[in-house]
N, C-alpha and C. Protein backbone atom coordinates (compact mmCIF):
# COMPACT_ATOMS: atom_id res chain seq x y z
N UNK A 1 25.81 171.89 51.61
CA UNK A 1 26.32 173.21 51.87
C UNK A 1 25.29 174.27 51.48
N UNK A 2 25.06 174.13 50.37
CA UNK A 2 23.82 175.06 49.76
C UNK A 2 22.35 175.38 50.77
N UNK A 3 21.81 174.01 51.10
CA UNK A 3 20.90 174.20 52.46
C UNK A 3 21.57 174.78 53.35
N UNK A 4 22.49 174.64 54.47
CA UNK A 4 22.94 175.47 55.33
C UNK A 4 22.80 176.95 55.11
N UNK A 5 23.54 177.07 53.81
CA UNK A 5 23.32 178.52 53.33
C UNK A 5 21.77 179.31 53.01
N UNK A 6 21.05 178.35 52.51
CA UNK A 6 19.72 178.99 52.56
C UNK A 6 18.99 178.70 53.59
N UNK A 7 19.42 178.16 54.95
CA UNK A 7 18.56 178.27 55.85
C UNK A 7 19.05 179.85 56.50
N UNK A 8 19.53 180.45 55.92
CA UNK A 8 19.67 181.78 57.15
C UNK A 8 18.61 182.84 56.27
N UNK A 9 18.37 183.66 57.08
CA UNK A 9 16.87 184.85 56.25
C UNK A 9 18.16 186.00 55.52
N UNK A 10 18.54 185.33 55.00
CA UNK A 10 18.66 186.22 54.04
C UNK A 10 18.79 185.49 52.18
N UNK A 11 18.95 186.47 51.39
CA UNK A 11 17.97 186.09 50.39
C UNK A 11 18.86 184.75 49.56
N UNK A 12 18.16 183.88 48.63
CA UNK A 12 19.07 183.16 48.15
C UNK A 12 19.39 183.33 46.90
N UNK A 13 19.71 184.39 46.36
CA UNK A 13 20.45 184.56 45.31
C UNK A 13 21.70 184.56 46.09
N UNK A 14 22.19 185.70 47.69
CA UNK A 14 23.39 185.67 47.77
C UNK A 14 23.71 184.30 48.24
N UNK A 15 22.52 183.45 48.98
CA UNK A 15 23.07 182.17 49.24
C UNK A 15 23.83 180.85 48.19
N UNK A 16 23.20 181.54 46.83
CA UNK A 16 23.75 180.80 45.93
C UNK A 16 24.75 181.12 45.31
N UNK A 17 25.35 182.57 45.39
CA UNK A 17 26.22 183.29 45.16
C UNK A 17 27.31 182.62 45.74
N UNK A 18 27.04 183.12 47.67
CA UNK A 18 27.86 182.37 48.10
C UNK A 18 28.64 180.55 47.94
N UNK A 19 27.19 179.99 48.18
CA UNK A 19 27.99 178.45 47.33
C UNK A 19 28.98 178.27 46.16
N UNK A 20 28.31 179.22 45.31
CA UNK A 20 29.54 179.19 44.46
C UNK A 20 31.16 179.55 44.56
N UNK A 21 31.05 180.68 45.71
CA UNK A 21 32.62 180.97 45.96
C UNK A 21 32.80 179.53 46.70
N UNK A 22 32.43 179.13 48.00
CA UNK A 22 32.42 178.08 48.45
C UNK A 22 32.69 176.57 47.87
N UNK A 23 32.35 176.68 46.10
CA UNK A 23 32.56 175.59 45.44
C UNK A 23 33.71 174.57 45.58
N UNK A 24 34.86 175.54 45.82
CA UNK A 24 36.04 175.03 45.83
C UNK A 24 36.39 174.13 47.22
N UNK A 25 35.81 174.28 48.09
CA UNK A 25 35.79 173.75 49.14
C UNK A 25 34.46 172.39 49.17
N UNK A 26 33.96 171.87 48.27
CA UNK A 26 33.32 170.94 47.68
C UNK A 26 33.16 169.83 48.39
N UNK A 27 34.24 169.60 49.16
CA UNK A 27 33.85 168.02 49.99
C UNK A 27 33.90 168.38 51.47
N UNK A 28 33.44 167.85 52.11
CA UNK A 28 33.71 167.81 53.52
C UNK A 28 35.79 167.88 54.20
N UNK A 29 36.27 167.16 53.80
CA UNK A 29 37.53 167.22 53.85
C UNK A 29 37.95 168.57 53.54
N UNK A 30 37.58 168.99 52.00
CA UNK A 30 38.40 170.60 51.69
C UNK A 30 37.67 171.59 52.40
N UNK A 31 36.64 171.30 52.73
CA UNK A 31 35.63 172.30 53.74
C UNK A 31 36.25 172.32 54.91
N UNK A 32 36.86 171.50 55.83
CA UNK A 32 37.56 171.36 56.89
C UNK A 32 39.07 171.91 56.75
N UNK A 33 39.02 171.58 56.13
CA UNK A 33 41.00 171.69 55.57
C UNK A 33 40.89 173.49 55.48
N UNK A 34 39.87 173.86 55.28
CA UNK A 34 39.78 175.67 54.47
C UNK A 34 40.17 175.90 55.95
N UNK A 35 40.56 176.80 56.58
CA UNK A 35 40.96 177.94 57.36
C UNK A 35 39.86 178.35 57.49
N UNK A 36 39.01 179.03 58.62
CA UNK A 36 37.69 179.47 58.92
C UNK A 36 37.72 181.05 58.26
N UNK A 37 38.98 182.00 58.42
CA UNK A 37 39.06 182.57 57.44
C UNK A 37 38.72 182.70 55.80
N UNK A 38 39.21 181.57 54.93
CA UNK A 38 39.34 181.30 54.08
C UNK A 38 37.65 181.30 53.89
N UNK A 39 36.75 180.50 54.40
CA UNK A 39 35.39 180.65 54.71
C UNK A 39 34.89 181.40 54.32
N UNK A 40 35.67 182.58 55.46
CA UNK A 40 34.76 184.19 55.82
C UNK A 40 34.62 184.71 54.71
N UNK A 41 36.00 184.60 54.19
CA UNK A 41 36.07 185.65 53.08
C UNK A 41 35.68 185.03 51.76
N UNK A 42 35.48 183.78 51.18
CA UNK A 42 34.22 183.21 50.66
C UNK A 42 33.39 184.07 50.81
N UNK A 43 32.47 183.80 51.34
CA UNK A 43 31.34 184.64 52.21
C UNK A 43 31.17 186.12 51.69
N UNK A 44 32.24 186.51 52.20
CA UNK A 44 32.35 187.77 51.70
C UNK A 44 32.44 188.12 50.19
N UNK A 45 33.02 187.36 49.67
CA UNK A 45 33.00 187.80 47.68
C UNK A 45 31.62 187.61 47.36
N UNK A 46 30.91 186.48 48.15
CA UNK A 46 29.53 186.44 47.47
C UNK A 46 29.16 187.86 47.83
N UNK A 47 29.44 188.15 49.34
CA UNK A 47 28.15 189.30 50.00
C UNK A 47 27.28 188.60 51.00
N UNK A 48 27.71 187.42 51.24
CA UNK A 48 27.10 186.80 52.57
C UNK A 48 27.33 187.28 53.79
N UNK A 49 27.33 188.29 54.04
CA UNK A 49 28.30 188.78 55.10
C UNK A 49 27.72 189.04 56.41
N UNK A 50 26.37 189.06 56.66
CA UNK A 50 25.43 188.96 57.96
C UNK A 50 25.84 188.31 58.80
N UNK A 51 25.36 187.18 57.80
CA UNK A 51 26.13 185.51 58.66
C UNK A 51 27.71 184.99 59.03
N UNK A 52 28.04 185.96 57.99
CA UNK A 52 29.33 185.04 57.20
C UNK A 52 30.33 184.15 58.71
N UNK A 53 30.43 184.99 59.51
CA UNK A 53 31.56 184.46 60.60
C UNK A 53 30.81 183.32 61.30
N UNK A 54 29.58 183.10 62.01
CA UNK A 54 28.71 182.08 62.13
C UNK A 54 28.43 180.76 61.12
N UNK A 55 28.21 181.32 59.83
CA UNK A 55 28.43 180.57 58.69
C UNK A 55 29.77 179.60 58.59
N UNK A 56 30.73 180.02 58.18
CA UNK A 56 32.02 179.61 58.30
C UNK A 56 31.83 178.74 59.13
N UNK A 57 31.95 179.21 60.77
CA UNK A 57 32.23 178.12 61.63
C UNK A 57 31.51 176.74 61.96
N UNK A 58 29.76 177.16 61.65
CA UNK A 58 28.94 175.60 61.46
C UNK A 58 29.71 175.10 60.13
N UNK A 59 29.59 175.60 59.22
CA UNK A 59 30.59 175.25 57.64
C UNK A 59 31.69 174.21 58.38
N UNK A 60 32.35 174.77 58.80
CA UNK A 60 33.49 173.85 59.34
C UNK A 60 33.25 172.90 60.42
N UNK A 61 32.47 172.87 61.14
CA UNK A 61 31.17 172.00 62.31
C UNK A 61 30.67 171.16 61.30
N UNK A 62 30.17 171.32 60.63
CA UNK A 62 29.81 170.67 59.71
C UNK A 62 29.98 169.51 58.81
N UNK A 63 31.77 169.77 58.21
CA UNK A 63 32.29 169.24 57.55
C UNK A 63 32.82 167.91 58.44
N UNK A 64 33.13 168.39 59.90
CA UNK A 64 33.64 167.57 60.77
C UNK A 64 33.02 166.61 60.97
N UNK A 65 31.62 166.82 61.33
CA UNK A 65 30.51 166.58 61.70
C UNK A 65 30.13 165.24 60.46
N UNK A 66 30.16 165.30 59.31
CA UNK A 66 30.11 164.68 58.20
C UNK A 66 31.20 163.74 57.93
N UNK A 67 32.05 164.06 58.54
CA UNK A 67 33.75 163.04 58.14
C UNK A 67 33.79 162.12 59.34
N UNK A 68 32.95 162.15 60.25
CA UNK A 68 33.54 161.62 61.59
C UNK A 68 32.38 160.64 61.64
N UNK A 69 31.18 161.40 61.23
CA UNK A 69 29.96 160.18 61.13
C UNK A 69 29.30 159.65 59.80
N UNK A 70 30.24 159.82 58.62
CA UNK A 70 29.77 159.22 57.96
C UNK A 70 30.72 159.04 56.65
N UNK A 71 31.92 159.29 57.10
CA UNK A 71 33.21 159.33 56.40
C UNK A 71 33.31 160.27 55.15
N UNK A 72 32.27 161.28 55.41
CA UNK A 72 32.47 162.54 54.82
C UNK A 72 31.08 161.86 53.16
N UNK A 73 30.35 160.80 53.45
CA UNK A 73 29.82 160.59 52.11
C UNK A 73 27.98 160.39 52.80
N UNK A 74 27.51 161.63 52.72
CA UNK A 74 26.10 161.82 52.72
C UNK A 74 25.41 160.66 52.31
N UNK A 75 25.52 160.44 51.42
CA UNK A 75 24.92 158.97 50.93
C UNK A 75 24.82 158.07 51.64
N UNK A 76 25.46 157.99 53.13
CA UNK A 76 24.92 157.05 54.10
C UNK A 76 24.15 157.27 54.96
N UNK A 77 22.76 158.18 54.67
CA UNK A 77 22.03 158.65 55.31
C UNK A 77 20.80 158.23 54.65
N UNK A 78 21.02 157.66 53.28
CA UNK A 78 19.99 157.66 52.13
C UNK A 78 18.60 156.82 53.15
N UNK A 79 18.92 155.71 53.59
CA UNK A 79 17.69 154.34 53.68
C UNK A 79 17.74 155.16 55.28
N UNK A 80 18.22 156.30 56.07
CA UNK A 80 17.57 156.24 57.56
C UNK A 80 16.76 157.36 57.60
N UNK A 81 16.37 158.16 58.52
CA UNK A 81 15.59 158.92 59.04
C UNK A 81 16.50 160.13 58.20
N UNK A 82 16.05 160.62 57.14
CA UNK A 82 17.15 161.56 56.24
C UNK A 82 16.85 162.94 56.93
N UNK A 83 16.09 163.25 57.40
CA UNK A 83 15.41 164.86 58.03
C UNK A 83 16.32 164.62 59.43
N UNK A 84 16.17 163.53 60.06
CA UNK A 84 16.89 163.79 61.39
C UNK A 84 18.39 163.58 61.40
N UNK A 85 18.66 163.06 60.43
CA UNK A 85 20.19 162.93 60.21
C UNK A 85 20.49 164.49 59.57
N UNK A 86 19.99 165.06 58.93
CA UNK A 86 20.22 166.08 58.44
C UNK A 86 20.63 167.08 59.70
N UNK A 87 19.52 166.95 60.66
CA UNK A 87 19.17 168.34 61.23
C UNK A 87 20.75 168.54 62.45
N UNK A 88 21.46 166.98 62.40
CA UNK A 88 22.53 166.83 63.19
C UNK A 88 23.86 168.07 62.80
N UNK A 89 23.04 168.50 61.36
CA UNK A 89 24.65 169.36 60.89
C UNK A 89 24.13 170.97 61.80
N UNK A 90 25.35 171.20 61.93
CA UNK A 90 25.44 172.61 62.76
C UNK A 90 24.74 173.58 61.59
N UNK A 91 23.28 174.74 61.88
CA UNK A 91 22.71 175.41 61.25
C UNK A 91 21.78 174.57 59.98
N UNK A 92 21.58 173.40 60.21
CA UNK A 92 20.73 172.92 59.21
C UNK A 92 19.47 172.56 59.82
N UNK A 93 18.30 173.22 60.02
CA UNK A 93 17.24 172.90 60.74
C UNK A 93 16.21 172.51 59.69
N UNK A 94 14.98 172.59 60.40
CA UNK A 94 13.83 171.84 59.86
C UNK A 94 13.63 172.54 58.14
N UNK A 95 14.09 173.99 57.81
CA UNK A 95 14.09 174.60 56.35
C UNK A 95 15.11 173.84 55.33
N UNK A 96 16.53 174.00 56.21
CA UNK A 96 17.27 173.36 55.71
C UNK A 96 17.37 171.98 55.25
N UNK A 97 16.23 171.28 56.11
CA UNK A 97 16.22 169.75 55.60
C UNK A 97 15.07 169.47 54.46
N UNK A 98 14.40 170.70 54.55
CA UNK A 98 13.00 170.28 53.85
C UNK A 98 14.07 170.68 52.05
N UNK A 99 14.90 171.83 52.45
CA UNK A 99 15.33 172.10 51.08
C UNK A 99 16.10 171.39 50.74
N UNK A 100 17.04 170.39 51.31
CA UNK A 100 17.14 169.19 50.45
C UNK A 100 16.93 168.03 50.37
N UNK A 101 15.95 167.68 51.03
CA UNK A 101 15.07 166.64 50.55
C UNK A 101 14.31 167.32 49.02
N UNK A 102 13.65 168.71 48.77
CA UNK A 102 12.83 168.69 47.87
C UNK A 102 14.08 168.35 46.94
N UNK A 103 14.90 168.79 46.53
CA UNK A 103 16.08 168.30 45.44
C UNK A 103 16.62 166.82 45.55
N UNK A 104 16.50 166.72 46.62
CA UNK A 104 17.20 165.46 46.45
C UNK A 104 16.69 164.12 45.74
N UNK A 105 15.07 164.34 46.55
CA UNK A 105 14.46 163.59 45.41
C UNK A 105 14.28 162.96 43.89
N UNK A 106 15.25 163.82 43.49
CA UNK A 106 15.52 163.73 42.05
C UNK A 106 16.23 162.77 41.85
N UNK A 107 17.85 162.29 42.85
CA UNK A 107 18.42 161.50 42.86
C UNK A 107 18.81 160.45 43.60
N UNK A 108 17.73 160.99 44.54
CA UNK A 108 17.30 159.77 45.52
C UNK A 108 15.79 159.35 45.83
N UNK A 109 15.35 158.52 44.67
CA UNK A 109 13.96 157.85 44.73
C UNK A 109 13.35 157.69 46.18
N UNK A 110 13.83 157.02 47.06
CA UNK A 110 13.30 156.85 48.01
C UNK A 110 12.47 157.90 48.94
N UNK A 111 13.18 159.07 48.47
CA UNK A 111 12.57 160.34 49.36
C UNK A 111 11.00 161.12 48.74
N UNK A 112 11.04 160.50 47.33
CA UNK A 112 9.48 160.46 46.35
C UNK A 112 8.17 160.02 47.07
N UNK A 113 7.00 160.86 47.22
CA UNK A 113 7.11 162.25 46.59
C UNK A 113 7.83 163.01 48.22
N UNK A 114 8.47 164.01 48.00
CA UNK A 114 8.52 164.86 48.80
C UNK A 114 8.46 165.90 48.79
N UNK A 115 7.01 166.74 49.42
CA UNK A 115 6.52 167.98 48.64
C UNK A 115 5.99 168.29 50.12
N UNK A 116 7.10 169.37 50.73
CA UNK A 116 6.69 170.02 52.13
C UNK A 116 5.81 171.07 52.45
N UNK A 117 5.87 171.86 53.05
CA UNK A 117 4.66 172.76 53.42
C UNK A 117 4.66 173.63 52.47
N UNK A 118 5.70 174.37 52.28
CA UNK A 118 6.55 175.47 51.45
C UNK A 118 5.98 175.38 49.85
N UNK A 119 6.04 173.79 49.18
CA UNK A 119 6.03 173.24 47.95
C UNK A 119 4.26 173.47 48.10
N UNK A 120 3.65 172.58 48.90
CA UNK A 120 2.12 172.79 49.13
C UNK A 120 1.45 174.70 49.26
N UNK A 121 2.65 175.24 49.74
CA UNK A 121 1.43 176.47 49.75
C UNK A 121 1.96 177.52 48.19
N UNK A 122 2.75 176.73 47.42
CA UNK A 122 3.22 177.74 46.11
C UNK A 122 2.44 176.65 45.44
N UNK A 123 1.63 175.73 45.47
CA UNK A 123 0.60 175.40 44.54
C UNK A 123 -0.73 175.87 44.87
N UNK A 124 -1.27 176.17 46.46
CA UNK A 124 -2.19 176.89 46.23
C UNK A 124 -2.42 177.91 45.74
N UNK A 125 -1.31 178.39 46.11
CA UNK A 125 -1.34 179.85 45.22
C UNK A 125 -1.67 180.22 43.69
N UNK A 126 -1.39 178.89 42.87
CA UNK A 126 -1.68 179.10 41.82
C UNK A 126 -2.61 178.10 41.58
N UNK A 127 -3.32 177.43 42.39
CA UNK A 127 -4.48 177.65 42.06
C UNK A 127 -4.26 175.36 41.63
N UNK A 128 -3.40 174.88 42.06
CA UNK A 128 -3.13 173.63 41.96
C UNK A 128 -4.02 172.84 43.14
N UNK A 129 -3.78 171.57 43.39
CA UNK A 129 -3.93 170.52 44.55
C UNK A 129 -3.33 170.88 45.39
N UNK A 130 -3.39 171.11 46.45
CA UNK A 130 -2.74 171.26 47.92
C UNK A 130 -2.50 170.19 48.58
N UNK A 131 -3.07 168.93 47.64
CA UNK A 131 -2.68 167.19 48.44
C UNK A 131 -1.66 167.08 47.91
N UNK A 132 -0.86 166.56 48.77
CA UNK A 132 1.07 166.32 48.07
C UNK A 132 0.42 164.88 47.19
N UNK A 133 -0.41 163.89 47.69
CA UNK A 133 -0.45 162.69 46.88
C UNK A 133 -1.18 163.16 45.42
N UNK A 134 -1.96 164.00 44.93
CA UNK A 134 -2.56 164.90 43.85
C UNK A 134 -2.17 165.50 43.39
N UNK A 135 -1.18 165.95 44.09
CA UNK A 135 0.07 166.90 43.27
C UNK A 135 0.97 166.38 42.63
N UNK A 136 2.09 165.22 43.41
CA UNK A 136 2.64 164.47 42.86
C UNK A 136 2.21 163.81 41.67
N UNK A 137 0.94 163.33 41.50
CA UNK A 137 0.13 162.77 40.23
C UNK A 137 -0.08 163.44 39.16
N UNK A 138 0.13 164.57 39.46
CA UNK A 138 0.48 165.46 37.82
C UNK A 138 1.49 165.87 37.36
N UNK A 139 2.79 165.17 37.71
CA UNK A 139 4.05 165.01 36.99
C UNK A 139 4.51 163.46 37.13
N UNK A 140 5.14 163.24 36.27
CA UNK A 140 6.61 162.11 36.16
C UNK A 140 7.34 162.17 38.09
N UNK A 141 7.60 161.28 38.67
CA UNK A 141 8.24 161.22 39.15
C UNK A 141 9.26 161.81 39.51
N UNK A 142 10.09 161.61 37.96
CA UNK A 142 11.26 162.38 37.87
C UNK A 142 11.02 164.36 38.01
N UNK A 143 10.01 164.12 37.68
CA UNK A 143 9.88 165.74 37.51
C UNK A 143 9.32 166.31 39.07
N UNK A 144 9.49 165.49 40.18
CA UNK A 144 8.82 166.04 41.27
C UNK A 144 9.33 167.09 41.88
N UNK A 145 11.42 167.21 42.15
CA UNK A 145 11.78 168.37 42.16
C UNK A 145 11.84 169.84 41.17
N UNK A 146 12.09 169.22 40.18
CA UNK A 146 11.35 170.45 39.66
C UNK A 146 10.45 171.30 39.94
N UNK A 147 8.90 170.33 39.81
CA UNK A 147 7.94 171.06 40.40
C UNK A 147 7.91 171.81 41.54
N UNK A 148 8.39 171.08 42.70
CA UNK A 148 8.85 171.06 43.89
C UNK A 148 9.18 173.00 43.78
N UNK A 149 10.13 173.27 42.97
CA UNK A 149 11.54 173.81 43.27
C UNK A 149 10.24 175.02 42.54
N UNK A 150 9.78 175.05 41.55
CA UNK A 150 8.79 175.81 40.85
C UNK A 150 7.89 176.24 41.90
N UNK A 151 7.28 175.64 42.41
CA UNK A 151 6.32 175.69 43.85
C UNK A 151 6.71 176.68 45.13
N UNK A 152 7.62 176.40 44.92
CA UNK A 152 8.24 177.23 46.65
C UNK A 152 8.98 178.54 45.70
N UNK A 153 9.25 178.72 44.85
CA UNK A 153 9.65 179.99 44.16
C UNK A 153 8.09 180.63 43.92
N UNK A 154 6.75 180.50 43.92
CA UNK A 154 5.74 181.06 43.86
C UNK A 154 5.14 181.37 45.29
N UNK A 155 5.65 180.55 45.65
CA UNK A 155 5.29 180.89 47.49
C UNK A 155 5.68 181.84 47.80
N UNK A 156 7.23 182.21 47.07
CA UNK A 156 7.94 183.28 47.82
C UNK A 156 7.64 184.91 47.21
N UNK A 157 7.14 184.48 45.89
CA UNK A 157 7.31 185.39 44.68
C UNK A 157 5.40 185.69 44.87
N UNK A 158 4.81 186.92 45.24
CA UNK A 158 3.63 186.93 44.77
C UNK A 158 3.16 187.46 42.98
N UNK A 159 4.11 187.95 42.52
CA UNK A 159 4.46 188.15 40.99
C UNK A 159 4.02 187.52 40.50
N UNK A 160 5.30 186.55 41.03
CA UNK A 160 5.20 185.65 39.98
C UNK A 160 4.17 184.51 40.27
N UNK A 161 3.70 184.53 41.20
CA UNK A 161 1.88 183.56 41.23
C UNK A 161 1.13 184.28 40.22
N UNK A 162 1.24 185.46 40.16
CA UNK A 162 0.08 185.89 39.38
C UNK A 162 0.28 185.56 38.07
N UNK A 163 1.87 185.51 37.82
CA UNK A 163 1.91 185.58 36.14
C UNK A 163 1.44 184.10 35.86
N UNK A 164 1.91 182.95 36.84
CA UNK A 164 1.17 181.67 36.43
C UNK A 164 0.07 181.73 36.60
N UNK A 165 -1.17 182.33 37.08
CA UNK A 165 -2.41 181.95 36.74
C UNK A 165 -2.80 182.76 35.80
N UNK A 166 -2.09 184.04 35.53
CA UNK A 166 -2.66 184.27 33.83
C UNK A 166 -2.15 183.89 32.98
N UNK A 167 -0.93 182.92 33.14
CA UNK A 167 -0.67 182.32 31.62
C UNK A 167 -1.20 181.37 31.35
């Protein structure tokens, strides 16, 4: 849900905002079950509201979309083509898949390393490896989303690139 939401251009604090009203609607089933209303106006307490009526309705495309092909449990996507199974959900395109693969990695080994364009150009910026296999090599495994997640917040942030290469 959270990817869907941050694939639209607008910013992701409200996208995370929004998830959170959205919380309650947590599985594919209660996501379906919500009233497209019920959605909107989600949406709306965050301040998602650009999208919000478009939102909602892939939201609910979505959930369907997830219950019908995979009995509503993502996790059966783990061992196939995870980017193209992804991109099947209504509003989840090539951003949306890259943003959760970089997290997902954390709890799904198999997707290690996964460090996309986004992750590669918030380490040049500060001045890191731009090889995902060189990059990956200067953390733990476990720590790849992290980094990951650190990386693409400097991409976005020119600030805050600067404050990491003077600290």
């Amino acid at each position: 849900m959270l990817s869907v939401l941050l694939s639209t251009l607008i910013s992701s604090n409200l996208a995370v905002a929004a998830a959170r009203e959205l919380k309650i609607y947590g599985t594919p089933r209660k996501m379906l079950d919500a009233t497209w209303q019920q959605r909107v106006d989600a949406l709306g307490r965050a301040h998602y509201v650009r999208y919000d009526e478009s939102t909602a309705t892939a939201l609910g495309e979505g959930a369907k979309l997830l219950l019908d092909n995979y009995g509503g449990d993502l996790r059966k996507i783990r061992h196939d083509d995870v980017r193209a199974r992804l991109r099947e959900i209504p509003r989840l395109g090539p951003v949306g898949a890259d943003i959760f693969c970089r997290e997902a990695q954390e709890i799904w080994p198999e997707l290690r390393p996964y460090l996309d364009k986004k992750t590669l150009d918030g380490a040049k910026r500060v001045g890191l490896p731009a090889d995902a296999g060189t990059l990956a090599g200067l953390v733990g495994e476990r720590d790849l989303a992290r980094l990951s997640a650190a990386l693409v917040r400097v991409s976005l942030d020119k600030k805050l690139a600067d404050q990491v290469r003077a600290g």
